[in-house]
N, C-alpha and C. Protein backbone atom coordinates (compact mmCIF):
# COMPACT_ATOMS: atom_id res chain seq x y z
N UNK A 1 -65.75 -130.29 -80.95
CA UNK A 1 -65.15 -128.97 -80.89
C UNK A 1 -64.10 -128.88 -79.78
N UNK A 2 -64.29 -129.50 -78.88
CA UNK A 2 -63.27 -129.85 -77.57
C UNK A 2 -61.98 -130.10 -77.82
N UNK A 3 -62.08 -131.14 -79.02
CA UNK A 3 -60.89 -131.99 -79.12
C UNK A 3 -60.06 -131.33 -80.04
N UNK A 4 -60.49 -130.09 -80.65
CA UNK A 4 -59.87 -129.29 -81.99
C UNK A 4 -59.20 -128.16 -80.93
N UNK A 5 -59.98 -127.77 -79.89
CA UNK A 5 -59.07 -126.68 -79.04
C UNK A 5 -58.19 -126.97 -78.20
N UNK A 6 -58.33 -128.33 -77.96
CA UNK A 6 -57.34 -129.23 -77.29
C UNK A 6 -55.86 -129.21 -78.13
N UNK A 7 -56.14 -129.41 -79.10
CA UNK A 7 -55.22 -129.92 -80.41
C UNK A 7 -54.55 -128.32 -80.61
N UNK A 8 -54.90 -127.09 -81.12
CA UNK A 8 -54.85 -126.03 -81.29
C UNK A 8 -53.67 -125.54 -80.51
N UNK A 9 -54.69 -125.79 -79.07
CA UNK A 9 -53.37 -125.74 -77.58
C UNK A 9 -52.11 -126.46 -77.70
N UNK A 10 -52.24 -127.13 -77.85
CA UNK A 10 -51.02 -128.45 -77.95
C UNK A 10 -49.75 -127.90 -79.05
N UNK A 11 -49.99 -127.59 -80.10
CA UNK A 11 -49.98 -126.98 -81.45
C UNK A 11 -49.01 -125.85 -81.34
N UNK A 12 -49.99 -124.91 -81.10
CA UNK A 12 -49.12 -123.31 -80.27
C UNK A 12 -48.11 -123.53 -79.21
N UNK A 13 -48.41 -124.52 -78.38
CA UNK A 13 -47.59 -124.90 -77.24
C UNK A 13 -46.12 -125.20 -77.64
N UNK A 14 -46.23 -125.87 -78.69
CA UNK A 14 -45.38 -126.89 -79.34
C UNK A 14 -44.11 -125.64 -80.24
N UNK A 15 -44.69 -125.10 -81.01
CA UNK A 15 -44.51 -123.70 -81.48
C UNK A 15 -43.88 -122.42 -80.61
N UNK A 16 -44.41 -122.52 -79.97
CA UNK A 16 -43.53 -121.75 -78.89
C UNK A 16 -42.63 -122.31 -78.11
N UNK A 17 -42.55 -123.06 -77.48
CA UNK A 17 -41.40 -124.07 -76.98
C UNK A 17 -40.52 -124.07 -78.18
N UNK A 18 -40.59 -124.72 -79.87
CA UNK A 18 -39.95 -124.35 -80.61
C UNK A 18 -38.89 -122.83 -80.72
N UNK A 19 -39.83 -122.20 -80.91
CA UNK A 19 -39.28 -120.44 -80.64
C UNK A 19 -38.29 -120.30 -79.60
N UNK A 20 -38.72 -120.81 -78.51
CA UNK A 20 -37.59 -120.15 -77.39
C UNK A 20 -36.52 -121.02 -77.27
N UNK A 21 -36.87 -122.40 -77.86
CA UNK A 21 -35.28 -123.04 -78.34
C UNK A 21 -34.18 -122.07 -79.42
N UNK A 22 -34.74 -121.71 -80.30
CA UNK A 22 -34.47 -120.91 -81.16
C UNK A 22 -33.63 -120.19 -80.54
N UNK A 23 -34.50 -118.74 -80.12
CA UNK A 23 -33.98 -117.64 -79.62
C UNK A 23 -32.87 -117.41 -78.23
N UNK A 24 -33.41 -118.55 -77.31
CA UNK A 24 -32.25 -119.09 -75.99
C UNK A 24 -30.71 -119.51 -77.46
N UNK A 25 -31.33 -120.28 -78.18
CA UNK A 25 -29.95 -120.84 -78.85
C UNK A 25 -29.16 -119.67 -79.09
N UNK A 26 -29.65 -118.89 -80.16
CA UNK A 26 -28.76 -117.56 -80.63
C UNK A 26 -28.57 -116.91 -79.59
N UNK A 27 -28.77 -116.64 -78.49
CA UNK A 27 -28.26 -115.65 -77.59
C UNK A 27 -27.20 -116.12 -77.37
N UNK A 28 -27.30 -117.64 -76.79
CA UNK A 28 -26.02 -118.06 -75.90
C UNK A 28 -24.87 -117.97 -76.82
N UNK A 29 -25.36 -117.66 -78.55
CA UNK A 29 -24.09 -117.86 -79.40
C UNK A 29 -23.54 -116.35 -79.46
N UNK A 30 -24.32 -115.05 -78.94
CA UNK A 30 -23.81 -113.69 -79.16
C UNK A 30 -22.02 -113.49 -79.09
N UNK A 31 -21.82 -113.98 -77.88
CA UNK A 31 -20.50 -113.70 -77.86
C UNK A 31 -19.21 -114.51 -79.08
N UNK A 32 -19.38 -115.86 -79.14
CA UNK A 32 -18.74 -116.59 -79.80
C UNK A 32 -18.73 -115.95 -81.46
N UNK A 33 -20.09 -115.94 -81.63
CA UNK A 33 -20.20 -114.35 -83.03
C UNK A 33 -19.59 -113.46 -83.06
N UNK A 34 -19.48 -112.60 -82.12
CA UNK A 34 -19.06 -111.35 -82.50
C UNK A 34 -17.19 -111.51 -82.42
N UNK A 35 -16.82 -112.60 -81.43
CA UNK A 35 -15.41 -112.93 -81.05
C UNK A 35 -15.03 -113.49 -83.07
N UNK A 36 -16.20 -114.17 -83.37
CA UNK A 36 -15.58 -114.45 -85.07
C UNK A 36 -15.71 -113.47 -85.85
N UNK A 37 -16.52 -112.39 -85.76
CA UNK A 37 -16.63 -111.43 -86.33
C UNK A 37 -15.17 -110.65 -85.78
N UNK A 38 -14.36 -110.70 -85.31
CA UNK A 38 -13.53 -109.68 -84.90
C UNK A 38 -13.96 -108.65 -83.89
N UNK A 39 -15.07 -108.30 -83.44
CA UNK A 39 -15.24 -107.30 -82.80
C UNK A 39 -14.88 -106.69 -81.46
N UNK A 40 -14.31 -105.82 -81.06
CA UNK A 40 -13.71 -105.94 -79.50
C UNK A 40 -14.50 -106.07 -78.50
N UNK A 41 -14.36 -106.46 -77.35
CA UNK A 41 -15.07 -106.80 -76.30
C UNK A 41 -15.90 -105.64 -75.77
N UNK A 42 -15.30 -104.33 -76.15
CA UNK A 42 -16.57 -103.43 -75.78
C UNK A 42 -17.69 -103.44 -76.47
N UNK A 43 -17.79 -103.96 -77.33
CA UNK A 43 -19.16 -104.39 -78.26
C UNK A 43 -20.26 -105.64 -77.36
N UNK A 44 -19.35 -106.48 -77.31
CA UNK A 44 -20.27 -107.26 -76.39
C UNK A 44 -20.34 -106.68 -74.97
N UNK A 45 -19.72 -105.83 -74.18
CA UNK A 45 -20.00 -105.14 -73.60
C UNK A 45 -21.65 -104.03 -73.75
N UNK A 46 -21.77 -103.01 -74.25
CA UNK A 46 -22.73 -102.57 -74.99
C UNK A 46 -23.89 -103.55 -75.37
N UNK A 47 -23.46 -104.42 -76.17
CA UNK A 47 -24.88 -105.42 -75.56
C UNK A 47 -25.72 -105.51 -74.88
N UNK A 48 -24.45 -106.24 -74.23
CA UNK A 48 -24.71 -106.35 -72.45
C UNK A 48 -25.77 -105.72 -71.52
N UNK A 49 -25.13 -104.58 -72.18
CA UNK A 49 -25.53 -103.33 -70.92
C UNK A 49 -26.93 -102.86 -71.58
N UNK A 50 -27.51 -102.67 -73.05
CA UNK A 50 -28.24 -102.85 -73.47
C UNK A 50 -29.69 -104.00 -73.24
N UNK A 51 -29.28 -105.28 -73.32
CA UNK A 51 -29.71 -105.93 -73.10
C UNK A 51 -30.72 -105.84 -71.43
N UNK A 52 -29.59 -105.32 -70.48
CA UNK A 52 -29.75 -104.73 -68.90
C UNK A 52 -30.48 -103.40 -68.83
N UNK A 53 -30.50 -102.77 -69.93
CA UNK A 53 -31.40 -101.57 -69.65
C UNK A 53 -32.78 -102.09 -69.69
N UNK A 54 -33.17 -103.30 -71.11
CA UNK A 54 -33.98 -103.11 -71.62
C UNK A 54 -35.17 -104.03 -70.35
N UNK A 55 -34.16 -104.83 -70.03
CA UNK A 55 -34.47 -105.90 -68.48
C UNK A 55 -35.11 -104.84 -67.39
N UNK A 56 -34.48 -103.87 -67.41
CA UNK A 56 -35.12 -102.85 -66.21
C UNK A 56 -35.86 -102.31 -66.45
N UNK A 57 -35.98 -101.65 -67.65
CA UNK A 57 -37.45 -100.90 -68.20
C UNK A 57 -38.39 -101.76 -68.34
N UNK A 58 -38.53 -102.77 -68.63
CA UNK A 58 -39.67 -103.88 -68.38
C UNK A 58 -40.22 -103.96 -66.86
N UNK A 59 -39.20 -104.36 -66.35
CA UNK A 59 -39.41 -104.56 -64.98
C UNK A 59 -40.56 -103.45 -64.22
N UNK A 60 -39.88 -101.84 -64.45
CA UNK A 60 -40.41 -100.42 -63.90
C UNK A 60 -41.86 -100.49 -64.66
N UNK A 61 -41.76 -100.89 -65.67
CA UNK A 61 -43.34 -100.46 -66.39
C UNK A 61 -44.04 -101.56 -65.40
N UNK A 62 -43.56 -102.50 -65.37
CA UNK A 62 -44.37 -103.80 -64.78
C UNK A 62 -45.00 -102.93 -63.55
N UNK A 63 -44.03 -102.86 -62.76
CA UNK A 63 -44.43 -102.22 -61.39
C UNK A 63 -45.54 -100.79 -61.54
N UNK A 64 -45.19 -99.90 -62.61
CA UNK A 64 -46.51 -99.15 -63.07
C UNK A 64 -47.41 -99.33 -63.23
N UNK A 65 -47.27 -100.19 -64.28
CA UNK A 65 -48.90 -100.36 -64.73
C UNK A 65 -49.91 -101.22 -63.78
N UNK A 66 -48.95 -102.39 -62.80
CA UNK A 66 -49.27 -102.67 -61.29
C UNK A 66 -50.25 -101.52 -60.89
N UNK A 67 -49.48 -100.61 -60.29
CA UNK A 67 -49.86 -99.55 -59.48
C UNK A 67 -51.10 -98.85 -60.23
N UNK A 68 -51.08 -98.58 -61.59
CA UNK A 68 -51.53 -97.84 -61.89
C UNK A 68 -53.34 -99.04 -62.58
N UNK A 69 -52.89 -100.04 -62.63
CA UNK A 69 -53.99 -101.35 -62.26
C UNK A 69 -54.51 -101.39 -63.66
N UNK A 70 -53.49 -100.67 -64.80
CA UNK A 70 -53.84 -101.21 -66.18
C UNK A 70 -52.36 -100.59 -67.01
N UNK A 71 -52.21 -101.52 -68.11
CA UNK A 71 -50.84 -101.09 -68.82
C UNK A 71 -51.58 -100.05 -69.87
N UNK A 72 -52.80 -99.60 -69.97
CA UNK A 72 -53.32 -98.57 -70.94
C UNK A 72 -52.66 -97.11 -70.97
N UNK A 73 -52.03 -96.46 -69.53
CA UNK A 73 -51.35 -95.57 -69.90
C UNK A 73 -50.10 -95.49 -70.71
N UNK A 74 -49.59 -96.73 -70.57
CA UNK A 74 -48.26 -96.78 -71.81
C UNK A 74 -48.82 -96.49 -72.91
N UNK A 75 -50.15 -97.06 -73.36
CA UNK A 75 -50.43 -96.64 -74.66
C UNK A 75 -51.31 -95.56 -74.83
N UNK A 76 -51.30 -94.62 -74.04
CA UNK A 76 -51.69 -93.21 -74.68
C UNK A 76 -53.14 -93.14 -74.86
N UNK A 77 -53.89 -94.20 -73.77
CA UNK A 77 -55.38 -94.55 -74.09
C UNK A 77 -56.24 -94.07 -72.61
């Protein structure tokens, strides 16, 4: 049974490392996309800044639910 949760681990590990190749890949391509798409630079702008909100609201909840010594109030529990 050891050697199957061993394997399991390894597995998911593998899978996720997969994934964030993935997803690191397409980001770094956002701009070069939208520059072929035609779109003006305030678009990737907006992104951007998007992307930076969403970075800070993570961050603030982090520090909440810290303080508050469980993330259960985000969910209304």
């Amino acid at each position: 049974m050891d050697r199957r949760i061993l394997v399991v681990f390894v597995l998911l590990g593998l899978i996720s490392l997969a994934a964030d190749m993935v997803y690191e890949g397409a980001r770094s391509s956002i701009g070069a996309y939208l520059e072929h798409l035609g779109a003006p630079p305030i678009a990737s702008s907006i992104i951007s800044v998007g992307e930076f909100i969403g970075y800070v609201l993570r961050f603030v909840s982090g520090v909440l639910a810290y303080h508050l010594g469980s993330s259960a109030a985000f969910w209304g529990f």
